[in-house]
PDB file of N, CA and C in Angstrom:
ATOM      1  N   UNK A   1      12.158 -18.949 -15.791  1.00  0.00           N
ATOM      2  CA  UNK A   1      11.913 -18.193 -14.577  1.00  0.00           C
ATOM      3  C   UNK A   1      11.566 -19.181 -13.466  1.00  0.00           C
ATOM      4  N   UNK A   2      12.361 -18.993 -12.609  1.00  0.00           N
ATOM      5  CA  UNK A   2      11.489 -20.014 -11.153  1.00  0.00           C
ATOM      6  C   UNK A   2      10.410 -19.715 -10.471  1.00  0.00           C
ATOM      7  N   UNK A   3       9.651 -20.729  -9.886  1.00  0.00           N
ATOM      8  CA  UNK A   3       8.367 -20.496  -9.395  1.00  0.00           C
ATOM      9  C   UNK A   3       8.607 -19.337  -8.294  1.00  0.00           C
ATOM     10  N   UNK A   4       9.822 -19.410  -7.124  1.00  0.00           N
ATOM     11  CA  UNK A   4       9.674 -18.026  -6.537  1.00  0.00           C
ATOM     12  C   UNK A   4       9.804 -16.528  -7.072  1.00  0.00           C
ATOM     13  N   UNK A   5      10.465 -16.274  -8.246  1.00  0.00           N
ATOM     14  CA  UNK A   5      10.226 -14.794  -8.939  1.00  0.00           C
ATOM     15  C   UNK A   5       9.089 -14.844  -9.417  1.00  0.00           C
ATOM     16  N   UNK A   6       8.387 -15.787 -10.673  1.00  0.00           N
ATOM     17  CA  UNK A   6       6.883 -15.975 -10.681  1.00  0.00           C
ATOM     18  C   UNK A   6       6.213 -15.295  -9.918  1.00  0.00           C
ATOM     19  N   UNK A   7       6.296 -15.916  -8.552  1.00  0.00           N
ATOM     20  CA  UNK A   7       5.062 -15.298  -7.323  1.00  0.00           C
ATOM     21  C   UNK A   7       5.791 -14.194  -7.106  1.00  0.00           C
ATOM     22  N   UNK A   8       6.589 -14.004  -7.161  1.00  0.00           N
ATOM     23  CA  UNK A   8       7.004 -12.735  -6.360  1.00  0.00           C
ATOM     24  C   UNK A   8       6.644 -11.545  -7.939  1.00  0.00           C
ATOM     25  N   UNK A   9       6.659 -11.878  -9.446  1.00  0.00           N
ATOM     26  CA  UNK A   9       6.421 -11.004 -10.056  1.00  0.00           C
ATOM     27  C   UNK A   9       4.598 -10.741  -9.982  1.00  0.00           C
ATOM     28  N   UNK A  10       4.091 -11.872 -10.348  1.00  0.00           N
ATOM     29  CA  UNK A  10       2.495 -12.009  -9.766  1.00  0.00           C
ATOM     30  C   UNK A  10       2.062 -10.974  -8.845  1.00  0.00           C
ATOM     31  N   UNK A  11       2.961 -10.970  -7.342  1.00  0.00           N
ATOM     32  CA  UNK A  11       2.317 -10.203  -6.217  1.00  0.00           C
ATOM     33  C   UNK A  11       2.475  -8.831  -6.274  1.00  0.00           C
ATOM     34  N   UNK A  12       3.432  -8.607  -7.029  1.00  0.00           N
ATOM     35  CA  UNK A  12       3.788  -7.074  -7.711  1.00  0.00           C
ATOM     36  C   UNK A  12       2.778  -6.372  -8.600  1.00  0.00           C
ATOM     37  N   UNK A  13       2.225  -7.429  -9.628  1.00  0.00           N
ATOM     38  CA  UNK A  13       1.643  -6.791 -10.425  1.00  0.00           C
ATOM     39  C   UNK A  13       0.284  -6.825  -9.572  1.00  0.00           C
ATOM     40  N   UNK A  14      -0.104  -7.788  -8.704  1.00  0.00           N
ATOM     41  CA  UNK A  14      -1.061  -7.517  -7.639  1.00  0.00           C
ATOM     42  C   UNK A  14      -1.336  -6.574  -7.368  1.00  0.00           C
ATOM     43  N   UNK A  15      -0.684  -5.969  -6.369  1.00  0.00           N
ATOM     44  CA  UNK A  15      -0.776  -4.899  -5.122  1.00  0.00           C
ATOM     45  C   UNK A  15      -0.346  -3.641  -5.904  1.00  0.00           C
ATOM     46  N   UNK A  16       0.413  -3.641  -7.356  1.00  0.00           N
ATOM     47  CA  UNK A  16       0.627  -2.355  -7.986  1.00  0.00           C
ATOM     48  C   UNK A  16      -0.523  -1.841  -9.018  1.00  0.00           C
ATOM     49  N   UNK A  17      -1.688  -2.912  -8.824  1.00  0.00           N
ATOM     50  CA  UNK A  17      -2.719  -2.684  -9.983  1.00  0.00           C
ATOM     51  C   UNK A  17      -3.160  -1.533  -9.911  1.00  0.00           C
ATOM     52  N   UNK A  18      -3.384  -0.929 -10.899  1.00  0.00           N
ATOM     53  CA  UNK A  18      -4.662   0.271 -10.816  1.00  0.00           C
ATOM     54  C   UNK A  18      -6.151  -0.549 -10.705  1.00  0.00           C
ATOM     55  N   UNK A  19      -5.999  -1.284 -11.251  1.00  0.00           N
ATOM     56  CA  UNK A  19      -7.578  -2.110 -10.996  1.00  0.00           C
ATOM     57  C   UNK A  19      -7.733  -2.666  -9.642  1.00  0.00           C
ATOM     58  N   UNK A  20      -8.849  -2.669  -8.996  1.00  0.00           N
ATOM     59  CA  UNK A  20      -9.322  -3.553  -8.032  1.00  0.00           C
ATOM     60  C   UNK A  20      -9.336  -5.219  -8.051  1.00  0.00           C
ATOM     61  N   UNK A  21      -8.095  -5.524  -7.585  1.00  0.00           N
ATOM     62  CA  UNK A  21      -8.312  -7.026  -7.693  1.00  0.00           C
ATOM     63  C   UNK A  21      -8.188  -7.949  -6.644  1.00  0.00           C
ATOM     64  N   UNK A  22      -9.304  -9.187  -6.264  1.00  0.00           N
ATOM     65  CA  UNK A  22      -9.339  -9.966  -5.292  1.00  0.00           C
ATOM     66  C   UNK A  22      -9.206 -11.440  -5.674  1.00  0.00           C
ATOM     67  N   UNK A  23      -8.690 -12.131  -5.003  1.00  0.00           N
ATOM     68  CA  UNK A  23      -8.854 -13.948  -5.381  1.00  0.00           C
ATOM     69  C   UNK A  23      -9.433 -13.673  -3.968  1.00  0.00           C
ATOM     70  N   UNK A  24     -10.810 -14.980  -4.271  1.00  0.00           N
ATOM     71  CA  UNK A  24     -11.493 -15.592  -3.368  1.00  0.00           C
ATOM     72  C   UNK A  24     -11.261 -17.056  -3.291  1.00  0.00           C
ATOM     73  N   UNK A  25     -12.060 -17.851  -2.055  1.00  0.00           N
ATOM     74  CA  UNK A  25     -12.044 -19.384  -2.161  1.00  0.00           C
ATOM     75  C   UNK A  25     -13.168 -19.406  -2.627  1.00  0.00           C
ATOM     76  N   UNK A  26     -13.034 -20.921  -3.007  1.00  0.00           N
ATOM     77  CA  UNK A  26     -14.658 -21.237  -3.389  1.00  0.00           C
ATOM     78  C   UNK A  26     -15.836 -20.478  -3.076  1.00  0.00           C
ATOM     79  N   UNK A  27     -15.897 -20.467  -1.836  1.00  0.00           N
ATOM     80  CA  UNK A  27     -16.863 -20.283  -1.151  1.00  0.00           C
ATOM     81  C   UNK A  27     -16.926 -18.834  -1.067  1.00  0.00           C
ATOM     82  N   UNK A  28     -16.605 -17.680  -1.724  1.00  0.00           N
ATOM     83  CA  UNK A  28     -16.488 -16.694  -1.726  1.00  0.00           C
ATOM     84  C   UNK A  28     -15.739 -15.953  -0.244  1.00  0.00           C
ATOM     85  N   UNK A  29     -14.967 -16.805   0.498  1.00  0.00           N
ATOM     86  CA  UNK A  29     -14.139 -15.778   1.372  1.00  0.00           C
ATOM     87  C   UNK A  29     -12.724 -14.950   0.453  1.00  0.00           C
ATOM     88  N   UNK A  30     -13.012 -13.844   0.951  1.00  0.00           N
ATOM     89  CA  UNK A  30     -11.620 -13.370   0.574  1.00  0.00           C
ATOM     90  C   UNK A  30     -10.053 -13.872   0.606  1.00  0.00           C
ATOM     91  N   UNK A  31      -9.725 -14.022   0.197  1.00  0.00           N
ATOM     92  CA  UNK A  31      -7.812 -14.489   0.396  1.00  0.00           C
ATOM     93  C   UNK A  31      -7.236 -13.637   0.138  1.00  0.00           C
ATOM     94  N   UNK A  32      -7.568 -12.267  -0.819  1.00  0.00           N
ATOM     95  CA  UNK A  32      -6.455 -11.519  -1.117  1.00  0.00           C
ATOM     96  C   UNK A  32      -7.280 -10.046  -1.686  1.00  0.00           C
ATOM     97  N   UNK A  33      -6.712  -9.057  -0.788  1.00  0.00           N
ATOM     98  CA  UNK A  33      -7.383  -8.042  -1.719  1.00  0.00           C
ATOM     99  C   UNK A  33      -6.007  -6.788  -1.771  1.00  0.00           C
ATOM    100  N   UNK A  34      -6.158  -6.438  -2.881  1.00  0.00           N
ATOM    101  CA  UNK A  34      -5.410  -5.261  -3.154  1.00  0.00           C
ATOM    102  C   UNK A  34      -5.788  -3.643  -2.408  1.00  0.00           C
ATOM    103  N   UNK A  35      -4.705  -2.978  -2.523  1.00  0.00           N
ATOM    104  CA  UNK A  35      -5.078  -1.794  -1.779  1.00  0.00           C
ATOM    105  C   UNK A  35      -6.586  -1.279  -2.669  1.00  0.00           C
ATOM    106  N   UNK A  36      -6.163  -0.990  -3.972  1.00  0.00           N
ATOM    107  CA  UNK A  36      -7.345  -0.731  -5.037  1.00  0.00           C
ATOM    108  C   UNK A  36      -8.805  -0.769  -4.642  1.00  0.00           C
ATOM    109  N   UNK A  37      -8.318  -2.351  -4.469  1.00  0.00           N
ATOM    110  CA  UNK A  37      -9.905  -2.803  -4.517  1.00  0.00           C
ATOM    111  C   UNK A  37     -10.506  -2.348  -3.043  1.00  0.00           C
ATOM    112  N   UNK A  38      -9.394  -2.341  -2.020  1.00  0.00           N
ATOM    113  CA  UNK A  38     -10.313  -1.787  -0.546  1.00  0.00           C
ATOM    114  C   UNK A  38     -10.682  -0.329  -0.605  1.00  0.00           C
ATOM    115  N   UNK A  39     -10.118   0.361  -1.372  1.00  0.00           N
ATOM    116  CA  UNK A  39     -10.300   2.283  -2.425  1.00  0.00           C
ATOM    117  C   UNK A  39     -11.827   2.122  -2.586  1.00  0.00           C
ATOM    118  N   UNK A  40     -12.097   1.209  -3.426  1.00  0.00           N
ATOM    119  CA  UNK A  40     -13.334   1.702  -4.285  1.00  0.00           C
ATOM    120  C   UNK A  40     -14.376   0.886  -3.205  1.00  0.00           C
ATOM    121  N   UNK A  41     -14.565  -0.085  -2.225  1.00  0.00           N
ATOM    122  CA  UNK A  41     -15.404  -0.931  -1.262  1.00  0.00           C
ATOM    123  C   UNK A  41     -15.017   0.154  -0.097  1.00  0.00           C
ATOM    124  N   UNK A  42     -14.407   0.963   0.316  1.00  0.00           N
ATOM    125  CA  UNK A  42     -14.371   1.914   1.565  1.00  0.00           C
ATOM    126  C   UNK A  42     -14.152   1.072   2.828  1.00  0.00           C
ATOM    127  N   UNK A  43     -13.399  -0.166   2.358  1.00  0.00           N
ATOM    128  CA  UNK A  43     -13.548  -1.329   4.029  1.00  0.00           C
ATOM    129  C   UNK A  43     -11.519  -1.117   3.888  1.00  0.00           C
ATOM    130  N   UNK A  44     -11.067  -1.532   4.823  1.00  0.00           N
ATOM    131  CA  UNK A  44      -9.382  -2.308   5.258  1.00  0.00           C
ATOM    132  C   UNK A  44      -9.258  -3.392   5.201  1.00  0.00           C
ATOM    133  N   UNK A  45      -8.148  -3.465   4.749  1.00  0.00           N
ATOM    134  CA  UNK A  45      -7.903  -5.177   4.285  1.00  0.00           C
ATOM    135  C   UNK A  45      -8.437  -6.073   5.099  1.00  0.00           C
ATOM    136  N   UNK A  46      -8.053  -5.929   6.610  1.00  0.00           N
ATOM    137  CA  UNK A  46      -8.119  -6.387   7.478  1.00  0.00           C
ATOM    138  C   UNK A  46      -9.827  -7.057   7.169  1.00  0.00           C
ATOM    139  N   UNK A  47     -10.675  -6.037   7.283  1.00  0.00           N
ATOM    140  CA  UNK A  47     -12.314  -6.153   7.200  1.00  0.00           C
ATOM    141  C   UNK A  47     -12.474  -7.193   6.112  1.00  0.00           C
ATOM    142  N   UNK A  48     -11.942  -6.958   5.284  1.00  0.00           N
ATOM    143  CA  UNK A  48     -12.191  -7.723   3.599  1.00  0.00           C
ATOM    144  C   UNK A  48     -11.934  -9.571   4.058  1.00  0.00           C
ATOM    145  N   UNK A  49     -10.314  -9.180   4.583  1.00  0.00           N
ATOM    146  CA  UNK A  49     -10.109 -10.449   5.015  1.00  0.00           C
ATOM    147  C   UNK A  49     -11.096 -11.179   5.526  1.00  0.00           C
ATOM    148  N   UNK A  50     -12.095 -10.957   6.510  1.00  0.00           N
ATOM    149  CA  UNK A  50     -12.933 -11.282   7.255  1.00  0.00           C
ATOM    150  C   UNK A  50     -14.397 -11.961   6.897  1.00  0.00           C
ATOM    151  N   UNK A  51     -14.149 -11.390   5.139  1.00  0.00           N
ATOM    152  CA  UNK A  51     -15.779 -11.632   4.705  1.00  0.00           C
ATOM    153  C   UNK A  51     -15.639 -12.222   3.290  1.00  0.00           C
ATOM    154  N   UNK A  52     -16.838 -12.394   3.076  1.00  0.00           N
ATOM    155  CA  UNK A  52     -16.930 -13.360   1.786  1.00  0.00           C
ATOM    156  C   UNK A  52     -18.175 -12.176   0.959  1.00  0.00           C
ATOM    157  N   UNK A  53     -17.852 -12.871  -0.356  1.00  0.00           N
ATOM    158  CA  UNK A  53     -18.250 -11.871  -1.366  1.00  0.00           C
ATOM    159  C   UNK A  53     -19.636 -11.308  -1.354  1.00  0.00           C
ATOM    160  N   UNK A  54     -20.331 -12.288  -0.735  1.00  0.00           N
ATOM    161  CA  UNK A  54     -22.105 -11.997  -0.359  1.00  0.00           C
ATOM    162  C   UNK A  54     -22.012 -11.023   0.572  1.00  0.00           C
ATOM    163  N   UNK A  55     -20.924 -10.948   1.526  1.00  0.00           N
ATOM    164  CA  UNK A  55     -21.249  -9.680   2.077  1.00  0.00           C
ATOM    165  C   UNK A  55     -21.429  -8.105   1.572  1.00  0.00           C
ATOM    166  N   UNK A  56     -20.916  -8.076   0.253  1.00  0.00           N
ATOM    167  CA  UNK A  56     -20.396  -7.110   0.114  1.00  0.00           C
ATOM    168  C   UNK A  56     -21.434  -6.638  -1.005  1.00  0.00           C
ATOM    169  N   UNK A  57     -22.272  -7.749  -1.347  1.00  0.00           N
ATOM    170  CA  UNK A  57     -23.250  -7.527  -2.315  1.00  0.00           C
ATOM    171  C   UNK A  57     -24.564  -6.649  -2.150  1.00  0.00           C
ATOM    172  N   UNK A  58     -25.014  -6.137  -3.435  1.00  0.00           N
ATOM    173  CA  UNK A  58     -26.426  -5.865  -3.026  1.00  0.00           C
ATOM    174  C   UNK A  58     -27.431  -6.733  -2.593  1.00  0.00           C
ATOM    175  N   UNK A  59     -28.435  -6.695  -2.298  1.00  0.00           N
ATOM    176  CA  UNK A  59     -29.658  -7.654  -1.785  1.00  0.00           C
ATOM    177  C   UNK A  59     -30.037  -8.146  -2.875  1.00  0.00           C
ATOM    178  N   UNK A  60     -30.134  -7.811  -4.128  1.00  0.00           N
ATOM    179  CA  UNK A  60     -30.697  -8.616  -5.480  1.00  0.00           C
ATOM    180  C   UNK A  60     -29.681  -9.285  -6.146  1.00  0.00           C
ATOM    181  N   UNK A  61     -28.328  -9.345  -5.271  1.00  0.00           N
ATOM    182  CA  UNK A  61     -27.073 -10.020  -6.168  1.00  0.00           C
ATOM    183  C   UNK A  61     -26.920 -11.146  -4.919  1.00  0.00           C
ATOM    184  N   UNK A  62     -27.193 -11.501  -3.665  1.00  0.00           N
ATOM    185  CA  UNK A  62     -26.842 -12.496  -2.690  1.00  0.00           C
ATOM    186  C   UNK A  62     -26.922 -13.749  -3.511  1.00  0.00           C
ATOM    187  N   UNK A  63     -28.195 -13.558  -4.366  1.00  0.00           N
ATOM    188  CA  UNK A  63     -28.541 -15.322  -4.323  1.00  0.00           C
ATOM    189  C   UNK A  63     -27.359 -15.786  -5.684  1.00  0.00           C
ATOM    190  N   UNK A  64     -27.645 -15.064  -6.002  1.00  0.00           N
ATOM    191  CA  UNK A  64     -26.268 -15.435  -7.544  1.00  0.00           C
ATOM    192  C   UNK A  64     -24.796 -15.659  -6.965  1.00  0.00           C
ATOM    193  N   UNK A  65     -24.312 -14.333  -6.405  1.00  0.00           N
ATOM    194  CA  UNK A  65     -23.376 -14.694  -5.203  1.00  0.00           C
ATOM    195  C   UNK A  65     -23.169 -16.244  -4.660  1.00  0.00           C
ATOM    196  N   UNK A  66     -24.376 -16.455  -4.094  1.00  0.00           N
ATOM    197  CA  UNK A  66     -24.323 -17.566  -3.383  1.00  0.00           C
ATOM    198  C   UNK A  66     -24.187 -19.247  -4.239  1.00  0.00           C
ATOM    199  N   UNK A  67     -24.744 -18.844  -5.439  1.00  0.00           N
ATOM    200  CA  UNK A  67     -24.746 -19.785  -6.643  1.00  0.00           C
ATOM    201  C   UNK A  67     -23.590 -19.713  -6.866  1.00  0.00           C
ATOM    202  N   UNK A  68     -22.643 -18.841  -7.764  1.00  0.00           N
ATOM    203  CA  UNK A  68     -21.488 -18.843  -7.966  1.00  0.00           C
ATOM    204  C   UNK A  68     -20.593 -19.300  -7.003  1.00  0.00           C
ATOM    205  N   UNK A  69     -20.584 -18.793  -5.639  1.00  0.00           N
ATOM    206  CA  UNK A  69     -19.276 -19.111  -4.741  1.00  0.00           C
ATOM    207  C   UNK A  69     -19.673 -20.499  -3.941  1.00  0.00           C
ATOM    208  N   UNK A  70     -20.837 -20.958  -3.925  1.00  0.00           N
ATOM    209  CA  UNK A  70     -21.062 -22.251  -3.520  1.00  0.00           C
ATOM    210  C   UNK A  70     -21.000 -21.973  -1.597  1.00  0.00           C
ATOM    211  N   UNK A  71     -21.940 -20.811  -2.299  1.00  0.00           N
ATOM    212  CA  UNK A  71     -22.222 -20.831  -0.112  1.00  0.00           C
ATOM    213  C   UNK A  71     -23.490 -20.929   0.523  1.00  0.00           C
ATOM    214  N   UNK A  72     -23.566 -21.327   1.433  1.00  0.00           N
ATOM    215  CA  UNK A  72     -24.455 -22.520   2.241  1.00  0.00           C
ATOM    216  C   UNK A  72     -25.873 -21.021   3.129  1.00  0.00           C
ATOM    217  N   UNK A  73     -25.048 -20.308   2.732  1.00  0.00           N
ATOM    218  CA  UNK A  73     -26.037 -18.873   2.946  1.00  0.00           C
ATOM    219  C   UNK A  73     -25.664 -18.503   4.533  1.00  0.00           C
TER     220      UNK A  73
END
């Protein structure tokens, strides 16, 4: 299979998930969110795009958040 059907089968099974699924960067910004996952968070892609995973957390999950994604707070 070539690397462009690859991605192109990848982005399919992406955006057709029933599950909520996101890739982040390191640093917990968003890069990619599925329709799914903006369903069950009540935000638009657009919004998601915009933020990193601490935003989206509760107040007793920031600091772990912030451990895991390696953000500067």
């Amino acid at each position: 299979m070539s690397l462009q059907a690859s991605e192109e089968r990848l982005r399919a099974i992406f955006s057709q998930s029933v599950a909520g699924v996101v890739q982040t960067h390191l640093t917990g910004r968003f890069l990619l969110v599925n329709n799914r996952f903006c369903e069950i968070l009540g935000y638009r892609e657009s919004e998601l795009l915009s933020m990193r995973m601490r935003d989206i957390c509760v107040a007793g999950d920031v600091a772990e958040a912030d451990r895991l994604f390696q953000n500067d707070g």
